[in-house]
N, C-alpha and C. Protein backbone atom coordinates (compact mmCIF):
# COMPACT_ATOMS: atom_id res chain seq x y z
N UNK A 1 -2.14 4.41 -8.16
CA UNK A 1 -2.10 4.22 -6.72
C UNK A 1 -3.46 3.79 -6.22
N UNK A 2 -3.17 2.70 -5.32
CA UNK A 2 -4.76 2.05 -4.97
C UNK A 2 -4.77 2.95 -2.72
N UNK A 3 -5.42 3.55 -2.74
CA UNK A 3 -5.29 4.26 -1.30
C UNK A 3 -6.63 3.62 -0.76
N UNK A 4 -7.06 2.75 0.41
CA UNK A 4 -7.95 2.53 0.95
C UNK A 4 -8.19 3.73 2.21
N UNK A 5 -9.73 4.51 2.24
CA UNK A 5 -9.59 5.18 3.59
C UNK A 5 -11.33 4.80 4.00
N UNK A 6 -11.14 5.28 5.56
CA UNK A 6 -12.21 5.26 6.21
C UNK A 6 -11.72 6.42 7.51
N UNK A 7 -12.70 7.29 7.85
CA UNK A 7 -12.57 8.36 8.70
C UNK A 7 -11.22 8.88 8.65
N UNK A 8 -10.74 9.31 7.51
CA UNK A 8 -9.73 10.29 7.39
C UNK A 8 -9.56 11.65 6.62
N UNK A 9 -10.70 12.24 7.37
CA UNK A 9 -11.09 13.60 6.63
C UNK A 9 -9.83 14.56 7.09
N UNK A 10 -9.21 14.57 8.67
CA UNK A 10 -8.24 15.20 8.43
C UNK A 10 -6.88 14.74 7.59
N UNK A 11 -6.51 14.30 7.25
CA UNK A 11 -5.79 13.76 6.45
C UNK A 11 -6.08 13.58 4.44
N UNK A 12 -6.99 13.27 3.85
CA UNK A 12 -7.17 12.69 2.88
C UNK A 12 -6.67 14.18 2.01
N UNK A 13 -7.22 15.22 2.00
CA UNK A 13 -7.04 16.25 1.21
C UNK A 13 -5.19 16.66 0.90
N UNK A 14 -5.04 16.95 2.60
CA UNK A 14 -3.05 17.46 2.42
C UNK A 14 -2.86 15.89 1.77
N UNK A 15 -3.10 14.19 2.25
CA UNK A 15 -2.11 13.58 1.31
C UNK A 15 -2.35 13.34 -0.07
N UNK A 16 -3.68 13.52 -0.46
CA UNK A 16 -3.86 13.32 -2.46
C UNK A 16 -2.67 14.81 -2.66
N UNK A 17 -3.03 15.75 -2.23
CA UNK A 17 -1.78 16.97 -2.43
C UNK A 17 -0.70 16.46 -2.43
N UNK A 18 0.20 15.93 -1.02
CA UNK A 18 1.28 15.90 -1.18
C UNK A 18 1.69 14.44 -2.17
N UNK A 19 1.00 13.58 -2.69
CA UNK A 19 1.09 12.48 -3.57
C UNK A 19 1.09 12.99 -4.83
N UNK A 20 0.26 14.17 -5.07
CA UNK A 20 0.68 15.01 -6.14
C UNK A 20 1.94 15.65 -6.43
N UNK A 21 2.24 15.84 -5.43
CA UNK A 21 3.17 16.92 -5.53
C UNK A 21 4.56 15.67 -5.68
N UNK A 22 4.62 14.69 -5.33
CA UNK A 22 5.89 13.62 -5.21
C UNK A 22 5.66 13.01 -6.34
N UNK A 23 4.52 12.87 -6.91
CA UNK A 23 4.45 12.02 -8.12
C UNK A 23 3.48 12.57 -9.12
N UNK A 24 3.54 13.20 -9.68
CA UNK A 24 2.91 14.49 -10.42
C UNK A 24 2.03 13.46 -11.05
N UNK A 25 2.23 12.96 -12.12
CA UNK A 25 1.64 12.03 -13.33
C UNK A 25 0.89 10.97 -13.00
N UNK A 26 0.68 10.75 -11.60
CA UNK A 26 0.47 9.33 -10.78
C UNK A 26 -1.75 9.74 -10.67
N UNK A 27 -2.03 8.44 -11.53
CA UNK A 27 -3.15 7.97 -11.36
C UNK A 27 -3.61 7.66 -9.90
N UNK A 28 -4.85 8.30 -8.87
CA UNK A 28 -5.13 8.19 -7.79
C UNK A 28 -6.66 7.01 -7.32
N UNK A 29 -6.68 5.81 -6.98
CA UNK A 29 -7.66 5.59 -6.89
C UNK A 29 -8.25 5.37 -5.31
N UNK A 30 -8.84 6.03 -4.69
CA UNK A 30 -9.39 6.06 -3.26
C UNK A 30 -10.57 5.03 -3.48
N UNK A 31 -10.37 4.18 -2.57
CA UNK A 31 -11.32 2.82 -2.05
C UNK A 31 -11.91 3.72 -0.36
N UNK A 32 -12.91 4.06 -0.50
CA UNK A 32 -13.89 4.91 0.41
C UNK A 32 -14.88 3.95 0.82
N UNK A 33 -14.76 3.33 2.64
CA UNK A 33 -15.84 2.37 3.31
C UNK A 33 -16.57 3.34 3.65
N UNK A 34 -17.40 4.33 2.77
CA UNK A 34 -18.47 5.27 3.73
C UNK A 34 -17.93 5.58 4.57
N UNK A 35 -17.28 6.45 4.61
CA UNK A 35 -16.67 7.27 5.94
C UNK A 35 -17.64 7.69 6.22
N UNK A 36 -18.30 7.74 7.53
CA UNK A 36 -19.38 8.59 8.09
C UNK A 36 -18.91 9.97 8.78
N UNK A 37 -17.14 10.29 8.39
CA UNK A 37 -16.95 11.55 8.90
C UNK A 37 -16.64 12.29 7.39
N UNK A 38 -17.30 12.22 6.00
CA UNK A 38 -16.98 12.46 4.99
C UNK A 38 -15.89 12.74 4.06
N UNK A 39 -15.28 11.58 4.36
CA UNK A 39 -13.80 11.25 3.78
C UNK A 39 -14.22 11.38 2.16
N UNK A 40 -14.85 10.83 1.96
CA UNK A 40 -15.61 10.68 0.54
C UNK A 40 -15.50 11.65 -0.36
N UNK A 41 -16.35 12.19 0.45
CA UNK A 41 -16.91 14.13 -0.01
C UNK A 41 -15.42 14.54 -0.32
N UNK A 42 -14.77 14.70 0.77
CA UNK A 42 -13.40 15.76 0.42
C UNK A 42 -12.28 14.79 -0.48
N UNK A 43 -12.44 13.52 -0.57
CA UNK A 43 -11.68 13.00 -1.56
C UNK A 43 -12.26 13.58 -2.85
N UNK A 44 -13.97 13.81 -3.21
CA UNK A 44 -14.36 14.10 -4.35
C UNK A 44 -13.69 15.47 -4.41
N UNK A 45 -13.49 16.51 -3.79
CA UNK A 45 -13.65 17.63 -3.98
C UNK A 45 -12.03 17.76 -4.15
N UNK A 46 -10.90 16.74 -3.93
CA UNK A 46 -9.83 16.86 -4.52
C UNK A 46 -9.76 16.43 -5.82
N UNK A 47 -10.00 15.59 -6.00
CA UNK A 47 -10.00 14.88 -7.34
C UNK A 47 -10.50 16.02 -8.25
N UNK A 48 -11.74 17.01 -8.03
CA UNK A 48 -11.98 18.16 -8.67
C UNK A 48 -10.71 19.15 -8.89
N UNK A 49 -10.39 19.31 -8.04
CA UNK A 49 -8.67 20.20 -7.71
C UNK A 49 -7.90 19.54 -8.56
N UNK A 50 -7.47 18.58 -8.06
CA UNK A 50 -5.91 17.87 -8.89
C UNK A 50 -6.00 17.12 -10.12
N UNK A 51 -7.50 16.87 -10.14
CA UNK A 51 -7.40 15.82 -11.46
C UNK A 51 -6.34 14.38 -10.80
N UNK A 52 -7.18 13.35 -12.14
CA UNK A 52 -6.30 11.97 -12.30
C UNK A 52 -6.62 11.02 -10.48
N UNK A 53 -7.80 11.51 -10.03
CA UNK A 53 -8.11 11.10 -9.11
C UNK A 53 -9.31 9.95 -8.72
N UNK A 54 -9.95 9.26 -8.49
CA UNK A 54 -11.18 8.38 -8.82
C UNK A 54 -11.15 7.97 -7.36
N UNK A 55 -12.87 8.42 -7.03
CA UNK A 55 -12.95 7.67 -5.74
C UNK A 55 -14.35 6.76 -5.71
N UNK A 56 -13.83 5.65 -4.94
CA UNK A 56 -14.85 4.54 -5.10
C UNK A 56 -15.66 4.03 -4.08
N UNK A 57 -16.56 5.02 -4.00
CA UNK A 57 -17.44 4.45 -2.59
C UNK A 57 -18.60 3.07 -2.61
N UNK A 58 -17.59 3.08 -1.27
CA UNK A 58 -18.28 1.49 -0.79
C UNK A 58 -19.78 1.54 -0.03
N UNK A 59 -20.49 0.86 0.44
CA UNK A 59 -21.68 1.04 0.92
C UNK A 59 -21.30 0.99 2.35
N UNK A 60 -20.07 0.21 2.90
CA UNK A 60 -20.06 0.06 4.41
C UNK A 60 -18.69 -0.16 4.87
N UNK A 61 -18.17 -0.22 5.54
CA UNK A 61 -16.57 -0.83 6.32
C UNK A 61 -16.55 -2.20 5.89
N UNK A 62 -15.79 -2.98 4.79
CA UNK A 62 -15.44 -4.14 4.46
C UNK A 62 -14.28 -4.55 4.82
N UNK A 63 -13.23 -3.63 5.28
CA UNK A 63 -11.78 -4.06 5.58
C UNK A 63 -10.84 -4.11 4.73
N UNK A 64 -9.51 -4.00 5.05
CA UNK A 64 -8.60 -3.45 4.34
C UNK A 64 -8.48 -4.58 3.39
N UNK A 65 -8.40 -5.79 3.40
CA UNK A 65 -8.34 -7.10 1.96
C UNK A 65 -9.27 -6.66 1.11
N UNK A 66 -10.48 -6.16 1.71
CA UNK A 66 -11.44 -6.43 0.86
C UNK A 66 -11.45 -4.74 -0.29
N UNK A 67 -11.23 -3.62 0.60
CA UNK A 67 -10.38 -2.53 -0.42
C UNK A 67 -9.46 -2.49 -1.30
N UNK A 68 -8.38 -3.04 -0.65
CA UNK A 68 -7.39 -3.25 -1.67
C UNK A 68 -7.82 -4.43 -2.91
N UNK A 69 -8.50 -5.08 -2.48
CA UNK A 69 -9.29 -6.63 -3.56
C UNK A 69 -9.94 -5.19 -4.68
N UNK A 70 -10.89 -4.79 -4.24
CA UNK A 70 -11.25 -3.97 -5.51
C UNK A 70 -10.49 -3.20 -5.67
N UNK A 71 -9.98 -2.21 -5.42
CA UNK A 71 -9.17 -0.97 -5.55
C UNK A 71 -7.95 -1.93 -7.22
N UNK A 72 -7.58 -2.99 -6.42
CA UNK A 72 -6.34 -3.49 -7.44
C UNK A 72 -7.11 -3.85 -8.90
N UNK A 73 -8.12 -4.22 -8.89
CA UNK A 73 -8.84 -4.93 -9.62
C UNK A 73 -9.23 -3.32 -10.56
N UNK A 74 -9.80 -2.76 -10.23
CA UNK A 74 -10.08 -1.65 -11.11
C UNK A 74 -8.93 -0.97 -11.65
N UNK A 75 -7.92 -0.89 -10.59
CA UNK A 75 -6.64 -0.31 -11.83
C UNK A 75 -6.15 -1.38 -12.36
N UNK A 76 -6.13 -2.66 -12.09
CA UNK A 76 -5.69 -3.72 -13.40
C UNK A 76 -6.61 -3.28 -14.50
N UNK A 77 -7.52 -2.98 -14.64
CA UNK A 77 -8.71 -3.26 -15.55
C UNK A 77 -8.78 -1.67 -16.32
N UNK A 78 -8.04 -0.32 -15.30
CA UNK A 78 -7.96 0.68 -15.99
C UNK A 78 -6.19 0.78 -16.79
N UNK A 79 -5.79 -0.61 -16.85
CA UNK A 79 -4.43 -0.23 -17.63
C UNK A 79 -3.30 0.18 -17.03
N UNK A 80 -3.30 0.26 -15.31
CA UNK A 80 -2.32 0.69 -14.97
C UNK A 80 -0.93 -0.10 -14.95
N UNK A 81 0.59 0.06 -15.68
CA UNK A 81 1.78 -0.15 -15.20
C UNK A 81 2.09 -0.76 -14.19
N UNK A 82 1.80 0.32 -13.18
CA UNK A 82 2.77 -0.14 -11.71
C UNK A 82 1.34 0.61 -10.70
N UNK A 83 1.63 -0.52 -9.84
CA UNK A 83 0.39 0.02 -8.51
C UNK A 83 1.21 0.14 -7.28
N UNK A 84 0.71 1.19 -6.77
CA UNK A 84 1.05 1.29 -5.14
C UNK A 84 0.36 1.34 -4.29
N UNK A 85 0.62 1.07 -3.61
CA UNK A 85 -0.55 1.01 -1.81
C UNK A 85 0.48 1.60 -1.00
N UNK A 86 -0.81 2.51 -0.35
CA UNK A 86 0.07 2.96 0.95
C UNK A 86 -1.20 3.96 2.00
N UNK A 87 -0.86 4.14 3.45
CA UNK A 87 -1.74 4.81 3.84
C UNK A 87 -2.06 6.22 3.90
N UNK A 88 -3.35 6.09 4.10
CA UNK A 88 -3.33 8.04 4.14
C UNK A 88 -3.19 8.83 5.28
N UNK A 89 -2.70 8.20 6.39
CA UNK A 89 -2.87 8.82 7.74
C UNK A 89 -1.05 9.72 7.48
N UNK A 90 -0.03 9.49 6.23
CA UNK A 90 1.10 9.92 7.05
C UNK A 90 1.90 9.24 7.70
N UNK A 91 1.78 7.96 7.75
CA UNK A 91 2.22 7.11 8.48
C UNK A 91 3.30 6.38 7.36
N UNK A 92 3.09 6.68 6.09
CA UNK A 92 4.15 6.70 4.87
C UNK A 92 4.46 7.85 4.33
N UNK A 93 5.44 8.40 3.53
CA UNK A 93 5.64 9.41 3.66
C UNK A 93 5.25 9.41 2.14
N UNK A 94 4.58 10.54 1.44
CA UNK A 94 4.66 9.97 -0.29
C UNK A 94 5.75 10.24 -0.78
N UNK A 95 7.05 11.36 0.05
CA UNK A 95 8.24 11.37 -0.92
C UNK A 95 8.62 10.45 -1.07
N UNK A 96 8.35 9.23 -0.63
CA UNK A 96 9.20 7.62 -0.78
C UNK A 96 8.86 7.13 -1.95
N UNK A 97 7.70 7.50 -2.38
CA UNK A 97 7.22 7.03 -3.50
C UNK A 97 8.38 6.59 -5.14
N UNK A 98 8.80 7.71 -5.22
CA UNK A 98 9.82 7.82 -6.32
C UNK A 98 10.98 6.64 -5.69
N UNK A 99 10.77 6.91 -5.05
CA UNK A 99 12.05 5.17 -4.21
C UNK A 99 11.22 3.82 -4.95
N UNK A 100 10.36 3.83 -4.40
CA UNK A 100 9.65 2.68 -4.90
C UNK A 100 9.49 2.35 -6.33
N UNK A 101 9.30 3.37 -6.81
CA UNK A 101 8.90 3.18 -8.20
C UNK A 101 10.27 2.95 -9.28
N UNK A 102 11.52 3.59 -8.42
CA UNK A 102 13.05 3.30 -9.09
C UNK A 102 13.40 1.83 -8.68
N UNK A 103 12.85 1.34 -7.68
CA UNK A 103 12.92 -0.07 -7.50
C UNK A 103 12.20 -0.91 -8.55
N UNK A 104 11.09 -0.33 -9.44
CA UNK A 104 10.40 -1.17 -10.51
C UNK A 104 11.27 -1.19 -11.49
N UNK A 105 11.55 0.00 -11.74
CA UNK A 105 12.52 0.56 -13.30
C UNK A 105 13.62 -0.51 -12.96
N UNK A 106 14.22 -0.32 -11.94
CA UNK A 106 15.80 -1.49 -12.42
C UNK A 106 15.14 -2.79 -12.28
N UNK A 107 13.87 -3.31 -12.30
CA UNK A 107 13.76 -4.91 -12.14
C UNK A 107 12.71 -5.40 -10.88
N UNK A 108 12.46 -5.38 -10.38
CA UNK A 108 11.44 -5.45 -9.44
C UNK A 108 10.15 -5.92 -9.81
N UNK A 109 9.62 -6.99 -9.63
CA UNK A 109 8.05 -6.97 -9.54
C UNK A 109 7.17 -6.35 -8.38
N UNK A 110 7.66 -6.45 -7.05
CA UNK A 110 7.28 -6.15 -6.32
C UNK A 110 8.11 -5.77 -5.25
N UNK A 111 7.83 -4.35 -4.67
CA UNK A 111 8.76 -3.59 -4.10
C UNK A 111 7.96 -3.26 -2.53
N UNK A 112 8.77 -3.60 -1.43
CA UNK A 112 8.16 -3.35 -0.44
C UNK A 112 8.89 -2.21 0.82
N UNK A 113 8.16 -1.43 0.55
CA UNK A 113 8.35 -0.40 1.76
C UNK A 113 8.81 -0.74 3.47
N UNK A 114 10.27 -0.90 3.45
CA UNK A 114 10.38 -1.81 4.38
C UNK A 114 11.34 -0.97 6.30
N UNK A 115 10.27 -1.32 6.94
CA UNK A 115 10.87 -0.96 8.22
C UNK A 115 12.08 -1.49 8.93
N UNK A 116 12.39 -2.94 8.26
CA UNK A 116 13.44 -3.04 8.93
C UNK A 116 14.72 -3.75 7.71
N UNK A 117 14.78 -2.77 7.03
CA UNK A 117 15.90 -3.37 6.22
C UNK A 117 17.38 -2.19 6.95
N UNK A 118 18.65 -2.07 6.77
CA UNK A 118 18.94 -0.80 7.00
C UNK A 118 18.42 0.51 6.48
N UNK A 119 18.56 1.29 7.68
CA UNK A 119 17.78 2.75 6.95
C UNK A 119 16.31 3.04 7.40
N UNK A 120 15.45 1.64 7.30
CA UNK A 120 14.08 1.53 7.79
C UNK A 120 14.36 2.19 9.47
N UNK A 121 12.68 2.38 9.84
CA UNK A 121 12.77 2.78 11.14
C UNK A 121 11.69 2.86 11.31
N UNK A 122 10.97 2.67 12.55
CA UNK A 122 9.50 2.80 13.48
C UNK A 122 9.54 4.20 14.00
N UNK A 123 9.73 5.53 13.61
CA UNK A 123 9.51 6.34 14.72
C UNK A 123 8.49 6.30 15.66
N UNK A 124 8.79 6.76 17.34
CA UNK A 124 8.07 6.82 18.22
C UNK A 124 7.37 5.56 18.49
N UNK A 125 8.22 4.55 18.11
CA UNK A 125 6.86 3.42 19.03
C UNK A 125 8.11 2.63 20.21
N UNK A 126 7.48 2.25 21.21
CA UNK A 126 7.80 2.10 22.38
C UNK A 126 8.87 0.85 21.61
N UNK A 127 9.73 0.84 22.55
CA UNK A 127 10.67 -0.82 22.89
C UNK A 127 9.42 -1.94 22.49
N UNK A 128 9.02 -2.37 23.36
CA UNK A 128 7.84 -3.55 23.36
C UNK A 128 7.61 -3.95 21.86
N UNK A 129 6.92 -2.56 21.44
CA UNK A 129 6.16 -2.78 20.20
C UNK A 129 7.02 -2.94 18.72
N UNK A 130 8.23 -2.30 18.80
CA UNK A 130 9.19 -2.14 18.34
C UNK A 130 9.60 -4.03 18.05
N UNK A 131 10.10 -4.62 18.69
CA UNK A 131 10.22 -6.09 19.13
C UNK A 131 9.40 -6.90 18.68
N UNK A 132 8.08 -6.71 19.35
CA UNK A 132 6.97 -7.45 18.71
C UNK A 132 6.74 -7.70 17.44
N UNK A 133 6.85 -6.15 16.69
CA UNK A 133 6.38 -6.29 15.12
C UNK A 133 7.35 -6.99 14.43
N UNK A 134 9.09 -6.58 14.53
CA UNK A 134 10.13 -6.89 14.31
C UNK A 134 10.05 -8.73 14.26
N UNK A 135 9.61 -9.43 15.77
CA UNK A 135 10.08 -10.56 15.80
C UNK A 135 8.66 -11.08 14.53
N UNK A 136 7.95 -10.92 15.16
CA UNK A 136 6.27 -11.30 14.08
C UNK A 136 6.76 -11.44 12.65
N UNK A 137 7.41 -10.52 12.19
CA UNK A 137 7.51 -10.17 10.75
C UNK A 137 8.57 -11.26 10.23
N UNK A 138 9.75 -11.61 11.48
CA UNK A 138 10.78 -12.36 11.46
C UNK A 138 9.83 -13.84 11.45
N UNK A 139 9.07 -14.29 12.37
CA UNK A 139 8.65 -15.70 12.39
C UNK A 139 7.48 -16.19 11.14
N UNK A 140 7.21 -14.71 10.62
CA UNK A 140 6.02 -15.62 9.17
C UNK A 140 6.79 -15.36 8.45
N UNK A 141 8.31 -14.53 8.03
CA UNK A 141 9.09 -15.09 7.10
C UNK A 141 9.81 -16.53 7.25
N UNK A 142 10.12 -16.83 8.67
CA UNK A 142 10.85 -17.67 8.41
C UNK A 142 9.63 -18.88 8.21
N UNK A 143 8.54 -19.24 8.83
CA UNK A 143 7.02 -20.10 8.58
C UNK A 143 7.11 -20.22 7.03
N UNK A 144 6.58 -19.30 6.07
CA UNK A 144 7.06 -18.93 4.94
C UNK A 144 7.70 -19.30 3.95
N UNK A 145 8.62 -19.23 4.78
CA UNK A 145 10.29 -19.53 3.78
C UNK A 145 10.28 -18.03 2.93
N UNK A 146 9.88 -17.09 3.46
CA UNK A 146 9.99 -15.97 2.65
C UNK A 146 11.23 -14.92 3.11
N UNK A 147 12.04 -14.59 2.09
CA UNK A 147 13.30 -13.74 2.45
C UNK A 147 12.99 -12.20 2.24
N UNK A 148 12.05 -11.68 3.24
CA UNK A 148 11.67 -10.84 3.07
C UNK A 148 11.97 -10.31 4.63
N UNK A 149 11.89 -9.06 5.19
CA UNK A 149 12.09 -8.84 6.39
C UNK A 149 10.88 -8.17 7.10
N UNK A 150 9.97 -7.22 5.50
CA UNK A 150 9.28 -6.82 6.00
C UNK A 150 7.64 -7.14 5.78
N UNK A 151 7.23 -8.07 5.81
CA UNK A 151 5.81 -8.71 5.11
C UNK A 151 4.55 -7.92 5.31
N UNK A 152 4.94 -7.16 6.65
CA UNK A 152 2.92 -6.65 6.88
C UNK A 152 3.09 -5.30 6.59
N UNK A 153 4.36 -4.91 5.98
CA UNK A 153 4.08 -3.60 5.66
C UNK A 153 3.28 -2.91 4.27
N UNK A 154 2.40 -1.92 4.48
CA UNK A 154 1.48 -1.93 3.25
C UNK A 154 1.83 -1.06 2.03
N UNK A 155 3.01 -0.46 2.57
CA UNK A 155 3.46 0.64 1.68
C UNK A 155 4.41 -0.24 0.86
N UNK A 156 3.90 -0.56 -0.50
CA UNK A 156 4.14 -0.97 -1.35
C UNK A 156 4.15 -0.82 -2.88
N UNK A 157 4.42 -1.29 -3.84
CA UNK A 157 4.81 -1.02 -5.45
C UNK A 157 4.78 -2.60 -6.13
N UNK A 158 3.79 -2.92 -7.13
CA UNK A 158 3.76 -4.00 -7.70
C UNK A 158 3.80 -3.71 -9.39
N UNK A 159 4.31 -4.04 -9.92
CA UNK A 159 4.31 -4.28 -11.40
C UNK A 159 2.89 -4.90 -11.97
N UNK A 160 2.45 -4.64 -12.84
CA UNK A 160 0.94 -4.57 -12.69
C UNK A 160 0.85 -6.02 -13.39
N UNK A 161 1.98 -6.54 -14.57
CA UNK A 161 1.78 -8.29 -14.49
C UNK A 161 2.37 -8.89 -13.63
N UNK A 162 3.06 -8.45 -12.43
CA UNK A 162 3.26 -9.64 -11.43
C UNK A 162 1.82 -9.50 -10.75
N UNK A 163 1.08 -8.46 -10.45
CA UNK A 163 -0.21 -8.39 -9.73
C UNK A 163 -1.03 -8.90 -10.29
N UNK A 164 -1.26 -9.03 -11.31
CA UNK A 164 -1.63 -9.79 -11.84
C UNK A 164 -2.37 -10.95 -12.01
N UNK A 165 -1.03 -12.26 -12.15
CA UNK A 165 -0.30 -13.03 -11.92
C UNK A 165 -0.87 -13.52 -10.88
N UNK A 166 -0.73 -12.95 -9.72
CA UNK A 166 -0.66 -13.49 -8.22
C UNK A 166 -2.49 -12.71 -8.00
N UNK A 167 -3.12 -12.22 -8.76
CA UNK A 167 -4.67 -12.76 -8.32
C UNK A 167 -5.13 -12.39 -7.05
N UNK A 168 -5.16 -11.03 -6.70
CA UNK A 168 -5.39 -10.80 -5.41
C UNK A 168 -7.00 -10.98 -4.95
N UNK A 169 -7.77 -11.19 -5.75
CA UNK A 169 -9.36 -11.23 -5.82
C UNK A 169 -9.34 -12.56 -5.33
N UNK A 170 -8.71 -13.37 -5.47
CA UNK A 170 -8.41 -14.69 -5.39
C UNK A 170 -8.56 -15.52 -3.71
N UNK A 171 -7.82 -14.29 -3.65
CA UNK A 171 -7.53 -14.28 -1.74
C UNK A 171 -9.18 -13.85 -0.66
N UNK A 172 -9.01 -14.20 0.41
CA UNK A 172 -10.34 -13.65 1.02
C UNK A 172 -10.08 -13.40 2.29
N UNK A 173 -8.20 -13.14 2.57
CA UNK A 173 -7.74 -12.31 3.96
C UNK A 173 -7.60 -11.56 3.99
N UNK A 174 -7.91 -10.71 4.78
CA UNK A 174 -7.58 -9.68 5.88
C UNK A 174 -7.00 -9.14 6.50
N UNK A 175 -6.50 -7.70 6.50
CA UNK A 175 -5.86 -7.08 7.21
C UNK A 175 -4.27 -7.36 6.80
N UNK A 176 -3.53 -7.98 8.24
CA UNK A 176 -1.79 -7.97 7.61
C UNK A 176 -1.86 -9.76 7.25
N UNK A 177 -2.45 -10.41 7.12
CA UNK A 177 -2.79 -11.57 6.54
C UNK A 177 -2.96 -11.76 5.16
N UNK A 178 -3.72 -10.40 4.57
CA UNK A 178 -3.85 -10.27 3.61
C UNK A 178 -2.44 -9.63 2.73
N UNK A 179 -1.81 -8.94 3.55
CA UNK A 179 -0.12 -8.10 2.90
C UNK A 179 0.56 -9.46 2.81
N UNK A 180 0.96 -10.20 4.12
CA UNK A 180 1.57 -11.42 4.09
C UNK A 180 1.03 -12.35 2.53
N UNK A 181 -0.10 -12.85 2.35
CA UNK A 181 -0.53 -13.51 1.52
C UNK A 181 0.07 -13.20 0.13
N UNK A 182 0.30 -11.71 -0.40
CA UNK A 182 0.48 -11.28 -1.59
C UNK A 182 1.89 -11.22 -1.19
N UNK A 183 3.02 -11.23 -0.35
CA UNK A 183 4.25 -11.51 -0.77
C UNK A 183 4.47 -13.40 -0.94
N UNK A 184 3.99 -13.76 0.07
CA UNK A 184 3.45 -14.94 -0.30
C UNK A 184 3.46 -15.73 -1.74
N UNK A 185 2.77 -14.83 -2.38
CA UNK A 185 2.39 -15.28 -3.71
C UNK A 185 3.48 -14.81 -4.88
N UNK A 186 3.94 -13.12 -4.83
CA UNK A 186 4.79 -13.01 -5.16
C UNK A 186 6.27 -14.04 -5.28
N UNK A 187 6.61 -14.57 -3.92
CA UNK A 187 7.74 -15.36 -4.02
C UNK A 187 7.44 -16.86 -4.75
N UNK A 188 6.34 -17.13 -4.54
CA UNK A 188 6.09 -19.01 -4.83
C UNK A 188 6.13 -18.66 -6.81
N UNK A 189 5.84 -17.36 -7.19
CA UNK A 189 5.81 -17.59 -8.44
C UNK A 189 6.50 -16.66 -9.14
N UNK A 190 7.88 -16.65 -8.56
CA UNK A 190 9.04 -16.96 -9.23
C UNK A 190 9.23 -15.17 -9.39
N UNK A 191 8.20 -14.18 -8.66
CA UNK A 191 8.45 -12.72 -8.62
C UNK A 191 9.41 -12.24 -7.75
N UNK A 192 10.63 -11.16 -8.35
CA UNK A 192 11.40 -10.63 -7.88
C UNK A 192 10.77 -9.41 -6.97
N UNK A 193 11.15 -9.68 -5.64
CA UNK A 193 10.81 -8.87 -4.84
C UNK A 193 11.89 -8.28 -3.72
N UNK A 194 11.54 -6.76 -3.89
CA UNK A 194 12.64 -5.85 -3.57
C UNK A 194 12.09 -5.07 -1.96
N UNK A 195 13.50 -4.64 -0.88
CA UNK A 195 12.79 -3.77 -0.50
C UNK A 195 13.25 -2.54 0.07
N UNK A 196 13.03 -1.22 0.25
CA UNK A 196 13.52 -0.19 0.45
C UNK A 196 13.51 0.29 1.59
N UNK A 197 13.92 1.62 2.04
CA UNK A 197 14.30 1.92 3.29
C UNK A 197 13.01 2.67 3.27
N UNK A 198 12.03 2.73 4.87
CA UNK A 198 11.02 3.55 4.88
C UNK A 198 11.20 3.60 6.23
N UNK A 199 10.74 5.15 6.90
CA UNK A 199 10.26 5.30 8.21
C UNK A 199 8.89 5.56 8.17
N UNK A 200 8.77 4.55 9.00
CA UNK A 200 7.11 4.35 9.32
C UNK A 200 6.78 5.32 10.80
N UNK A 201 5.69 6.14 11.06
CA UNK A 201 5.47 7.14 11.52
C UNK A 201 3.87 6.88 11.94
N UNK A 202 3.69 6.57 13.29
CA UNK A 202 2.60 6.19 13.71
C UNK A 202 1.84 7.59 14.04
């Protein structure tokens, strides 16, 4: 698992726990922009606790492309299978995890945690915003040509040779530009990409 954080000291400890606890065996790698509220620190001091944890501090806030760019790159390079991304605020749930990862086992290169397939859902966000993300997600698939519904979502599962493959170091976007880009790449080269039911939880 590649987890990017910055100022999520309340959070980082309960989710390496509850990611433990959903995926027992699951390799942890935290991409740390210097949290200046010591996200760092208490990621180290889990990784002491749970084991199978590695955190990788950065010197400054580089942004989420540029985390996930290394984060992927070091577990390609430590041998990992299957990678996941997802956030640490809670805003994914880690019991989904085992969803995702049964999406690799039957065939999947890349499996996406998806808000609006059936089943998906936005809890608590207004009408407006609800719409907005919905239509957005609808107009760079269809820009695209990508048959995907849900592109900027980050809670995700890649097969570690389709990731590969598709070269995320490669890229030099940003943010949901940067999520878009790697399904992007996934589809143009010929990767089967799946996606599951998630409630996303702001």
């Amino acid at each position: 698992m590649v987890v990017p954080t910055y100022n999520e000291m309340e959070n980082i400890q309960a989710f390496l726990a509850a990611v433990r606890g959903a995926v027992p065996m699951a390799s942890i790698l935290v991409v740390d922009d210097n949290s200046p509220d010591g996200t760092g620190a208490l990621a180290e001091q889990a990784a002491a606790e749970l084991g199978q944890i590695k955190v990788i501090h950065r010197p400054g806030k580089q942004g989420l492309g540029s985390a996930y760019r290394n984060g992927f790159t070091v577990a390609l390079d430590e041998g990992y299978d299957v990678v996941v991304s997802m956030d640490v605020d809670f805003s994914h749930d880690p019991k989904v995890i085992p969803s995702l990862l049964a999406a690799i086992e039957a065939g999947a290169d890349g499996v996406i945690g998806s808000r609006y397939v059936p089943g998906g859902a936005t809890a608590d966000w207004p009408l407006h915003r609800r719409l907005l993300s919905r239509w957005g997600n609808r107009y760079t698939g269809a820009v695209l040509g990508l048959r995907v519904r849900d592109c900027t979502s980050g809670f995700r599962a890649y097969r570690a040779t389709a990731l590969r493959d598709i070269d995320p170091s490669s890229t030099s976007a940003e943010g949901y530009a940067f999520l878009t880009e790697l399904v992007r790449r996934l589809v143009v080269r010929g990767h089967d990409v799946a996606e599951v039911p998630i409630v996303f939880r702001d």
